[in-house]
Protein backbone atom coordinates (compact mmCIF):
# COMPACT_ATOMS: atom_id res chain seq x y z
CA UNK A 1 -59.06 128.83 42.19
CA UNK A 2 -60.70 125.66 40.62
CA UNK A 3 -64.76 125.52 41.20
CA UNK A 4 -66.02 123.96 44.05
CA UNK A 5 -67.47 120.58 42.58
CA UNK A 6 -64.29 120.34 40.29
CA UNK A 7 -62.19 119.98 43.75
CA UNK A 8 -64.43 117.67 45.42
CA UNK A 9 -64.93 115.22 42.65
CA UNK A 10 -60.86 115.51 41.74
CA UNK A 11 -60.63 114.30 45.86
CA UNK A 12 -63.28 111.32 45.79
CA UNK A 13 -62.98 109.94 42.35
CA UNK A 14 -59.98 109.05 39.71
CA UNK A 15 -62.36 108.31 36.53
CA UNK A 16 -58.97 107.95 34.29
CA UNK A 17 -56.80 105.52 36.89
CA UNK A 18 -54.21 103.94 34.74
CA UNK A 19 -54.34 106.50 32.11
CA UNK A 20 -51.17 107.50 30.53
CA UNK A 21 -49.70 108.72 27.36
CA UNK A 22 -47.86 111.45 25.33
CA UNK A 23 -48.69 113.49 22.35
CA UNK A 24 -46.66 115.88 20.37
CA UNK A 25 -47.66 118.60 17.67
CA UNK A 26 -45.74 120.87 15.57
CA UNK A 27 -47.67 123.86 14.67
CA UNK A 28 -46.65 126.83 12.75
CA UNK A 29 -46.74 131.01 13.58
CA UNK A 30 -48.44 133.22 11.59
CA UNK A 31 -48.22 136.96 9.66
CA UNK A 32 -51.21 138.72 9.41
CA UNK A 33 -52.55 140.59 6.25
CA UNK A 34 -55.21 142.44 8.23
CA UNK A 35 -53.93 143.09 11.53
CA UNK A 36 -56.48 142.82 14.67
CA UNK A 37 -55.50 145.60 17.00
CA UNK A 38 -57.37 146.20 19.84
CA UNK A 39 -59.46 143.52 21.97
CA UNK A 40 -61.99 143.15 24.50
CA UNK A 41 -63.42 140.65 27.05
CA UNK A 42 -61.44 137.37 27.36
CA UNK A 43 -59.33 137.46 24.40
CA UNK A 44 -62.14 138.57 21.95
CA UNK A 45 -60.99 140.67 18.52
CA UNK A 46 -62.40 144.34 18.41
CA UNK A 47 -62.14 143.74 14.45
CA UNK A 48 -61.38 140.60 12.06
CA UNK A 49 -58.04 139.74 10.79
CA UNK A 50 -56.82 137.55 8.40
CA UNK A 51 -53.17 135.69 8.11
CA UNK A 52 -50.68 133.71 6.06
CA UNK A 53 -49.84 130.70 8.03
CA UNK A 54 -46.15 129.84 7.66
CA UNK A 55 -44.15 126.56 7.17
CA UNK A 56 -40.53 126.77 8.62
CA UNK A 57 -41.45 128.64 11.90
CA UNK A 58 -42.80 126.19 14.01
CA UNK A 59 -42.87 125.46 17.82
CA UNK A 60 -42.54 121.53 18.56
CA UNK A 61 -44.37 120.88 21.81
CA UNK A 62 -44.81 117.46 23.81
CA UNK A 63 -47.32 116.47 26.56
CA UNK A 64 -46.27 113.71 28.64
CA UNK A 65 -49.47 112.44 30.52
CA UNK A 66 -49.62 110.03 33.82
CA UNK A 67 -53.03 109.87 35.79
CA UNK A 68 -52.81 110.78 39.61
CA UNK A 69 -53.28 108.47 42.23
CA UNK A 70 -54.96 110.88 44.31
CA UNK A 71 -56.30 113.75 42.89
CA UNK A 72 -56.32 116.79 44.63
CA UNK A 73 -57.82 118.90 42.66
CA UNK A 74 -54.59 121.07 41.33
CA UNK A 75 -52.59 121.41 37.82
CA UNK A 76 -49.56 118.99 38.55
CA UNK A 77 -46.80 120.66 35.92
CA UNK A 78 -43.33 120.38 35.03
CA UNK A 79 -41.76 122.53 31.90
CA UNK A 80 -39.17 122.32 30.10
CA UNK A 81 -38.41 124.97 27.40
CA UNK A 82 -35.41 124.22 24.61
CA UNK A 83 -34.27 121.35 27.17
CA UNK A 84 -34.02 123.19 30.07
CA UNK A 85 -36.00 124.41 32.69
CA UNK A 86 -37.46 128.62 32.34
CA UNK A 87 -39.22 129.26 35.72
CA UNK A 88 -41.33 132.45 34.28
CA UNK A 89 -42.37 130.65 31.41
CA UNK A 90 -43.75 127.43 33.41
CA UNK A 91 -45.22 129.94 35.79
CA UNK A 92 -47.11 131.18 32.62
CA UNK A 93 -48.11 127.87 31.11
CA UNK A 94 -49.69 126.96 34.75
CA UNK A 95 -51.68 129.81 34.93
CA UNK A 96 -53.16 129.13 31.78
CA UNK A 97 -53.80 125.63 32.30
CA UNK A 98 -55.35 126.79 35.74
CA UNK A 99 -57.51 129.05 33.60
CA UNK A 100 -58.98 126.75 31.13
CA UNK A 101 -60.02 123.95 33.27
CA UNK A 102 -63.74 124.57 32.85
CA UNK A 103 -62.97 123.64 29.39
CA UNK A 104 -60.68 120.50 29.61
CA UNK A 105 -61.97 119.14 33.19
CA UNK A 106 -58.96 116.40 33.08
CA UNK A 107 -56.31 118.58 33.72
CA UNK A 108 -56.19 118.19 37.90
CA UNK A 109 -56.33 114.50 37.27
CA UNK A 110 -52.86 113.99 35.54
CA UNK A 111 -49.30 114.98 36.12
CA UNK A 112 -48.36 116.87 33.17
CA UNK A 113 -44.94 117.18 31.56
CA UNK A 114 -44.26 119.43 28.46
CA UNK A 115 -41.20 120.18 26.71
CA UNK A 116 -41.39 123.02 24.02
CA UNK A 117 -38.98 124.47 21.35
CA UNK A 118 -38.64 126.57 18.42
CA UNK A 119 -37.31 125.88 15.16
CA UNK A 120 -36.44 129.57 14.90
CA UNK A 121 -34.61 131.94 17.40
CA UNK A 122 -35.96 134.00 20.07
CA UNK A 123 -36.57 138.31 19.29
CA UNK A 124 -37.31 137.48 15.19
CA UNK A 125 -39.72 139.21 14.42
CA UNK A 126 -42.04 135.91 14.41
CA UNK A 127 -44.85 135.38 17.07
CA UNK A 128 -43.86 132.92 19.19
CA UNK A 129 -46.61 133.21 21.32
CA UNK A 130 -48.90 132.03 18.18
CA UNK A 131 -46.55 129.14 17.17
CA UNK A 132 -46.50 128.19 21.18
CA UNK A 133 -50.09 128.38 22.30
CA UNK A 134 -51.51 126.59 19.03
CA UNK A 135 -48.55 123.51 19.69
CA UNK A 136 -50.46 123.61 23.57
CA UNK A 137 -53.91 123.79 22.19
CA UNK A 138 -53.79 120.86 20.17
CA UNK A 139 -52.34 118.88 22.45
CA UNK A 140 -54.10 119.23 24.56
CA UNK A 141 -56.99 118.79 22.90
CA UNK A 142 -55.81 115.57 21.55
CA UNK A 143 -55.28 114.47 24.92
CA UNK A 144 -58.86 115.55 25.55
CA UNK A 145 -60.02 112.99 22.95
CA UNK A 146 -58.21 110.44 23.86
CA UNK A 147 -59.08 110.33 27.21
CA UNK A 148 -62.84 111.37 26.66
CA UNK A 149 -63.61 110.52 23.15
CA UNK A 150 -66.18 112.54 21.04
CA UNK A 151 -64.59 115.24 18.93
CA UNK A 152 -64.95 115.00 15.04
CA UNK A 153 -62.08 116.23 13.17
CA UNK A 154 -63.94 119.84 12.22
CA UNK A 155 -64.86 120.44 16.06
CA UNK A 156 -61.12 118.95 16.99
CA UNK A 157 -59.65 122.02 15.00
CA UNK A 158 -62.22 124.33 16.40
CA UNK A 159 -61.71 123.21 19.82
CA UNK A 160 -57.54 123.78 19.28
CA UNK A 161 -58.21 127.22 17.96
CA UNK A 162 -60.44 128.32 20.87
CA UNK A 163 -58.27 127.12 23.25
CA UNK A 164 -55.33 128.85 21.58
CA UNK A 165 -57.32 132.33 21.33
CA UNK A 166 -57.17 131.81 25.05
CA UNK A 167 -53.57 132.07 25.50
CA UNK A 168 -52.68 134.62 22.76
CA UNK A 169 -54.95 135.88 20.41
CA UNK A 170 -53.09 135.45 16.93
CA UNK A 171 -52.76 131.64 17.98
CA UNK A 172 -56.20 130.82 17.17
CA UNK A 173 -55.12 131.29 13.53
CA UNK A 174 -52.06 129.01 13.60
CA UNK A 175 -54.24 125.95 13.83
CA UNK A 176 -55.01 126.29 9.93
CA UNK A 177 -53.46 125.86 6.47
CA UNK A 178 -52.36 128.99 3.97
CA UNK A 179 -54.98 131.23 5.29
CA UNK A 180 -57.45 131.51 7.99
CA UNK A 181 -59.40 134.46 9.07
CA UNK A 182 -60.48 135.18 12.52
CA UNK A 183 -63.39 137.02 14.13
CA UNK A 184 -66.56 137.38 12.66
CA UNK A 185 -67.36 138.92 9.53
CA UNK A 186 -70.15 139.19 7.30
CA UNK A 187 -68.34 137.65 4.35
CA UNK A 188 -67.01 134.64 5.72
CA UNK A 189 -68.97 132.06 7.08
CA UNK A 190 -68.95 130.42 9.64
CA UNK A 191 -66.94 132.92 11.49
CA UNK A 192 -66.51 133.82 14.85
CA UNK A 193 -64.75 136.07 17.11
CA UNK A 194 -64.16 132.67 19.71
CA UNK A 195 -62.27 130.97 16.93
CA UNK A 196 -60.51 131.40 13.84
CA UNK A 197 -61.62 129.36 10.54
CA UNK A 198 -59.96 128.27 7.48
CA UNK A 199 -60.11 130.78 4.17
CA UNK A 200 -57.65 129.51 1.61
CA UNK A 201 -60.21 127.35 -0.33
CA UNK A 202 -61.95 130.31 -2.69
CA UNK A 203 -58.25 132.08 -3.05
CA UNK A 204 -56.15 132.11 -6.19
CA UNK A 205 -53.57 128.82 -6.16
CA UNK A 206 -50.81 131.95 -6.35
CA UNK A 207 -51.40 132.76 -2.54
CA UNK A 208 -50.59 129.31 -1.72
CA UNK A 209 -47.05 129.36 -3.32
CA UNK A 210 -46.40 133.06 -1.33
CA UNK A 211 -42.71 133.52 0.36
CA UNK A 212 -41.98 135.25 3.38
CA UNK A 213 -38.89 136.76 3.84
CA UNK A 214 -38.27 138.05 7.33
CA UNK A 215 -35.89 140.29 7.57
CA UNK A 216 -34.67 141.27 11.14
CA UNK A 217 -33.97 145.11 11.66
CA UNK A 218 -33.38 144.10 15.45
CA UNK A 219 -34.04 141.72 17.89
CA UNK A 220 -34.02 144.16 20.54
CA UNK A 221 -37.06 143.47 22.98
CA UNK A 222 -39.59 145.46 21.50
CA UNK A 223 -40.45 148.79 24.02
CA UNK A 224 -43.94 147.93 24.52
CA UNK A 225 -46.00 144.47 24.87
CA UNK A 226 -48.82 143.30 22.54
CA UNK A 227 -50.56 142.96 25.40
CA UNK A 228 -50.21 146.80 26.33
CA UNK A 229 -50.59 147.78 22.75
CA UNK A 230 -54.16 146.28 22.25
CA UNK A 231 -54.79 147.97 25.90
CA UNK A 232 -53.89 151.58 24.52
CA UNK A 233 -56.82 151.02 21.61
CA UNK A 234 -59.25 151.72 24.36
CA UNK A 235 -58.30 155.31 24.62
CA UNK A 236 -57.10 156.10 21.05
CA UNK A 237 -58.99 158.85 19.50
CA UNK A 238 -59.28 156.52 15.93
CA UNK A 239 -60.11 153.50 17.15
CA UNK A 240 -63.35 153.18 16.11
CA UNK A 241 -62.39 154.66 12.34
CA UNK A 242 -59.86 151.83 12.23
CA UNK A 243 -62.02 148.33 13.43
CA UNK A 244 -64.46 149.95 10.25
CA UNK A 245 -61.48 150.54 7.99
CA UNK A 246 -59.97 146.62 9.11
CA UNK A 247 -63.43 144.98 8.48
CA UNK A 248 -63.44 146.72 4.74
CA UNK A 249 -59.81 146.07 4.32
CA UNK A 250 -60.63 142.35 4.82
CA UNK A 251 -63.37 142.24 2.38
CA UNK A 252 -61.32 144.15 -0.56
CA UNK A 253 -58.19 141.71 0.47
CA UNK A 254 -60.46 138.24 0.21
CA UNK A 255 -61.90 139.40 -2.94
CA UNK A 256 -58.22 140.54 -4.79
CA UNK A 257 -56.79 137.03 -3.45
CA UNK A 258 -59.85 134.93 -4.83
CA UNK A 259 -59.24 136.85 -7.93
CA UNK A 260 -55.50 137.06 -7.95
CA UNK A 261 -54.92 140.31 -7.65
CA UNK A 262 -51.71 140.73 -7.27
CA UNK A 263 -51.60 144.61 -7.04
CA UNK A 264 -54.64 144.94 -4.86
CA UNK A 265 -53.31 142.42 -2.63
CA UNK A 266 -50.16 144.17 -1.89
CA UNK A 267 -51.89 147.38 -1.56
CA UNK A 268 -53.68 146.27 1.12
CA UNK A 269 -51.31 144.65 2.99
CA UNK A 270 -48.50 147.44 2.66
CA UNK A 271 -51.76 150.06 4.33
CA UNK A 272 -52.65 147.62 6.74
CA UNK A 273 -48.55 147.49 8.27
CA UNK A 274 -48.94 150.99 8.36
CA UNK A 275 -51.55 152.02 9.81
CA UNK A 276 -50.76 149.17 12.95
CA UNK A 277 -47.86 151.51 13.45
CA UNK A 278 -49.50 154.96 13.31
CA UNK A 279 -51.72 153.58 15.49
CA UNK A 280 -49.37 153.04 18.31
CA UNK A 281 -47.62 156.76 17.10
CA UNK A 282 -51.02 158.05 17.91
CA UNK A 283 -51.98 156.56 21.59
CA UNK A 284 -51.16 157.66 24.61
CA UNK A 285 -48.45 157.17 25.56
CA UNK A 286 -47.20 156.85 21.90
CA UNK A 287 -44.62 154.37 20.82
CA UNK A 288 -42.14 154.51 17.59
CA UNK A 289 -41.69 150.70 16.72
CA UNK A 290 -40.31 151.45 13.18
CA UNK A 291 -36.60 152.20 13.03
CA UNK A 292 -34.56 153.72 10.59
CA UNK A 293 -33.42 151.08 8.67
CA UNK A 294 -37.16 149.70 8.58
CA UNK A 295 -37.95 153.39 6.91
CA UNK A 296 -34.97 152.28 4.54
CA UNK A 297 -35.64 148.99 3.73
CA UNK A 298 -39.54 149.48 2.66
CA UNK A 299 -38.28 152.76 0.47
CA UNK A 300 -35.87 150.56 -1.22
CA UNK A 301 -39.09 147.49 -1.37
CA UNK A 302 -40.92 150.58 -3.40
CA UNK A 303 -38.23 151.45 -5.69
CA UNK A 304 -37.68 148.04 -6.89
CA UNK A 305 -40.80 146.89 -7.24
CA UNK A 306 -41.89 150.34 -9.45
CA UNK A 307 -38.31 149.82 -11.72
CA UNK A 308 -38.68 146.34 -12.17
CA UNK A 309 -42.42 145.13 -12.44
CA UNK A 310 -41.98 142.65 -9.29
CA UNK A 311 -44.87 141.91 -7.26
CA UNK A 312 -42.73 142.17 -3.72
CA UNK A 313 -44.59 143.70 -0.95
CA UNK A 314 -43.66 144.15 2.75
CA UNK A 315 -45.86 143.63 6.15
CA UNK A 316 -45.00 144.15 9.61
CA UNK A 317 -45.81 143.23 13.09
CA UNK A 318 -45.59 145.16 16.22
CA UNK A 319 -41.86 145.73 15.97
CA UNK A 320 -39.35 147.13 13.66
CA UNK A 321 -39.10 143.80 11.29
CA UNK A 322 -40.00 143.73 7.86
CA UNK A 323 -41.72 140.34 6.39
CA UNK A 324 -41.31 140.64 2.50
CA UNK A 325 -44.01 138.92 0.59
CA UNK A 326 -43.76 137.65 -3.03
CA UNK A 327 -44.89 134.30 -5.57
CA UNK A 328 -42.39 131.60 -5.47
CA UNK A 329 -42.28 132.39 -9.37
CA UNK A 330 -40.69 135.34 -8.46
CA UNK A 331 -38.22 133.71 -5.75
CA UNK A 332 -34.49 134.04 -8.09
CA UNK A 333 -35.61 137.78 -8.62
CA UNK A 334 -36.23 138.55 -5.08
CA UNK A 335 -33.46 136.94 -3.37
CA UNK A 336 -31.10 138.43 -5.29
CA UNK A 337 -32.29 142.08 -4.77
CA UNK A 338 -32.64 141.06 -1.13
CA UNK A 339 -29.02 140.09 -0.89
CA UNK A 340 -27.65 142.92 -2.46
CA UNK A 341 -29.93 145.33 -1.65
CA UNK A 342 -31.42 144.49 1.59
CA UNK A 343 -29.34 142.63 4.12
CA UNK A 344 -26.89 145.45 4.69
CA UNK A 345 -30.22 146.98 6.45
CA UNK A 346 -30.37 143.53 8.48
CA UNK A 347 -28.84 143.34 11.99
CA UNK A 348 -25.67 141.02 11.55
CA UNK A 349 -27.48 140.68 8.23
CA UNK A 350 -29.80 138.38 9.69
CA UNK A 351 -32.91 136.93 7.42
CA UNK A 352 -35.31 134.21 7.71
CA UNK A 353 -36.96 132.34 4.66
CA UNK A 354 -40.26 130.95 5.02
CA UNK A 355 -43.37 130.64 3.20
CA UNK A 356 -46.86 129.81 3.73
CA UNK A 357 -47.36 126.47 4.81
CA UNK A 358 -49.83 123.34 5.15
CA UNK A 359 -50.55 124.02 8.61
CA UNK A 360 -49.86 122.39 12.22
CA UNK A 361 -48.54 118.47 12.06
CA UNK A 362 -49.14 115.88 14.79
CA UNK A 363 -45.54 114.34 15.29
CA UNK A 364 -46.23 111.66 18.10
């Protein structure tokens, strides 16, 4: 339900008559280095986290915008996902835009059309959601200063990546080049657990040329939600051992990237994947996300990289998928050990290439 005054002023006024328009944005998912696992409040990170943004997985989204004649007060929505029209998912992005009205007070005023897509397919290993709600956010709040005027470009980015936090967490830090670091921590300022801010500026130039190999296990619906996973961190007996062990992970991991630390950085990373799975092994009820050829795949990662010197590590989200991480220097070398080596391991020997990227682009 929309407030009160938000209803009767949507009934007896129309302050953008005429109004129309369309924007587009293209914005990228992410991978985090330090994972955030566990969450409180509306959306809010128990600990901070910090990710590579990525280039090649994007979500295109468009916003087709036509003032009411009448308002009346309600979100007026139609969806289209890949072309065609997905019922649960518009039932999703209405509820959300229902839910954020008190920060974009337009909304009930316009008839909204948006069409969404994915440059990558569905059950990858890549958030979605991230890509997705970040595309929305900004938007939308482009559409917000178009209409309403007022936003410089520091508080426009700001703005996106609150209003992506809103809709899933990890989204906030899609709105961002290379690296940006979300909730707040004493070593980064200006951070904040509403938003996500930029980090790549004080890191080595090597971080900025890192790959991302992704290489799919399974795209099997994973057995438990992110949603329900950050849920379970409320009862787990480490919990509080891990949000101190994240916020000290992120403070060894921004100082071995501004000094391009290869070795550290990889360390890091490889005991952050790992301990996001124990986690879940350790809750109740306990989940096994890993599979067997995940087990196999980072074994043979380990092997390599001790007989030949390589500086290839591995992350992983909440699911059995392994992202391999590495210098573009070291591309040739990599992708050849990951053809012969790896995509056996791969279902249908499926992999995705990406690397970290310059962030979201508006497209229209």
């Amino acid at each position: 339900m929309f407030p009160f005054y938000v209803c009767i002023f949507a009934v007896m006024n129309q302050p953008f008559k005429h109004i129309q328009g369309e924007v587009a944005w293209k914005a990228p998912s992410n991978i985090a280095l330090v994972k955030y696992w566990g969450k409180y409040g509306v959306q809010l990170p128990r600990n901070a986290s910090v990710s590579f943004t990525l280039s090649s997985a994007c979500t295109e989204t468009s916003v087709r915008y036509t003032a009411k004649e009448a308002p009346d007060g309600n979100i007026s929505l139609s969806f289209l996902f890949e072309g065609a029209e997905k019922p649960a998912f518009a039932a999703k992005i209405r509820q959300f835009l229902e839910s954020i009205v008190p920060q974009f007070p337009f909304l009930p005023y316009f008839e909204l059309e948006i069409s969404s897509s994915n440059t990558f397919p569905h059950s990858t290993g890549i958030a979605s959601s991230a890509s997705s709600m970040a595309a929305l956010a900004l938007c939308l709040t482009d559409i917000e200063n178009t209409v309403m005027g007022g936003l410089r470009p520091s508080e426009f980015l700001e703005k996106a990546s609150t209003i992506a936090r809103l809709g899933s967490g990890s989204a906030c830090r899609s709105v961002y080049p290379y690296l940006a670091v979300w909730g707040k921590h004493a070593t980064v300022s200006m951070s904040s657990n509403e938003h996500a801010v930029p980090a790549f500026e004080a890191v080595h130039p090597v971080f900025k040329t890192f790959q991302d190999a992704i290489l799919i296990v399974s795209s099997d619906e994973k057995s438990v939600s992110s949603r329900a996973g950050h849920a379970l961190m409320e009862g787990n007996p480490f919990a509080e051992s891990r949000y101190q062990q994240a916020t000290d992970n992120l403070t060894a991991l921004l100082a071995a990237m501004q000094a391009g630390d290869l070795e550290k950085f990889g360390e890091i990373v490889e005991l952050e994947a790992l301990t996001l799975h124990a986690l879940m092994m350790c809750s109740t009820p306990s989940y096994m996300l890993m599979l067997p050829n995940t087990l196999k795949i980072i074994n043979l990662i380990r092997n390599y990289r001790t007989e030949k010197g390589v500086p290839l590590y591995f992350t992983l989200d909440a699911g059995p998928n392994v992202h391999l991480l590495y210098p573009e220097a070291d591309k040739a070398t990599v992708e050849q050990f990951i053809e012969t080596e790896l995509r056996p391991y791969c279902e249908n020997g499926k992999i995705l290439m990406d690397a970290v990227g310059a962030g979201p682009l508006k497209i229209k």
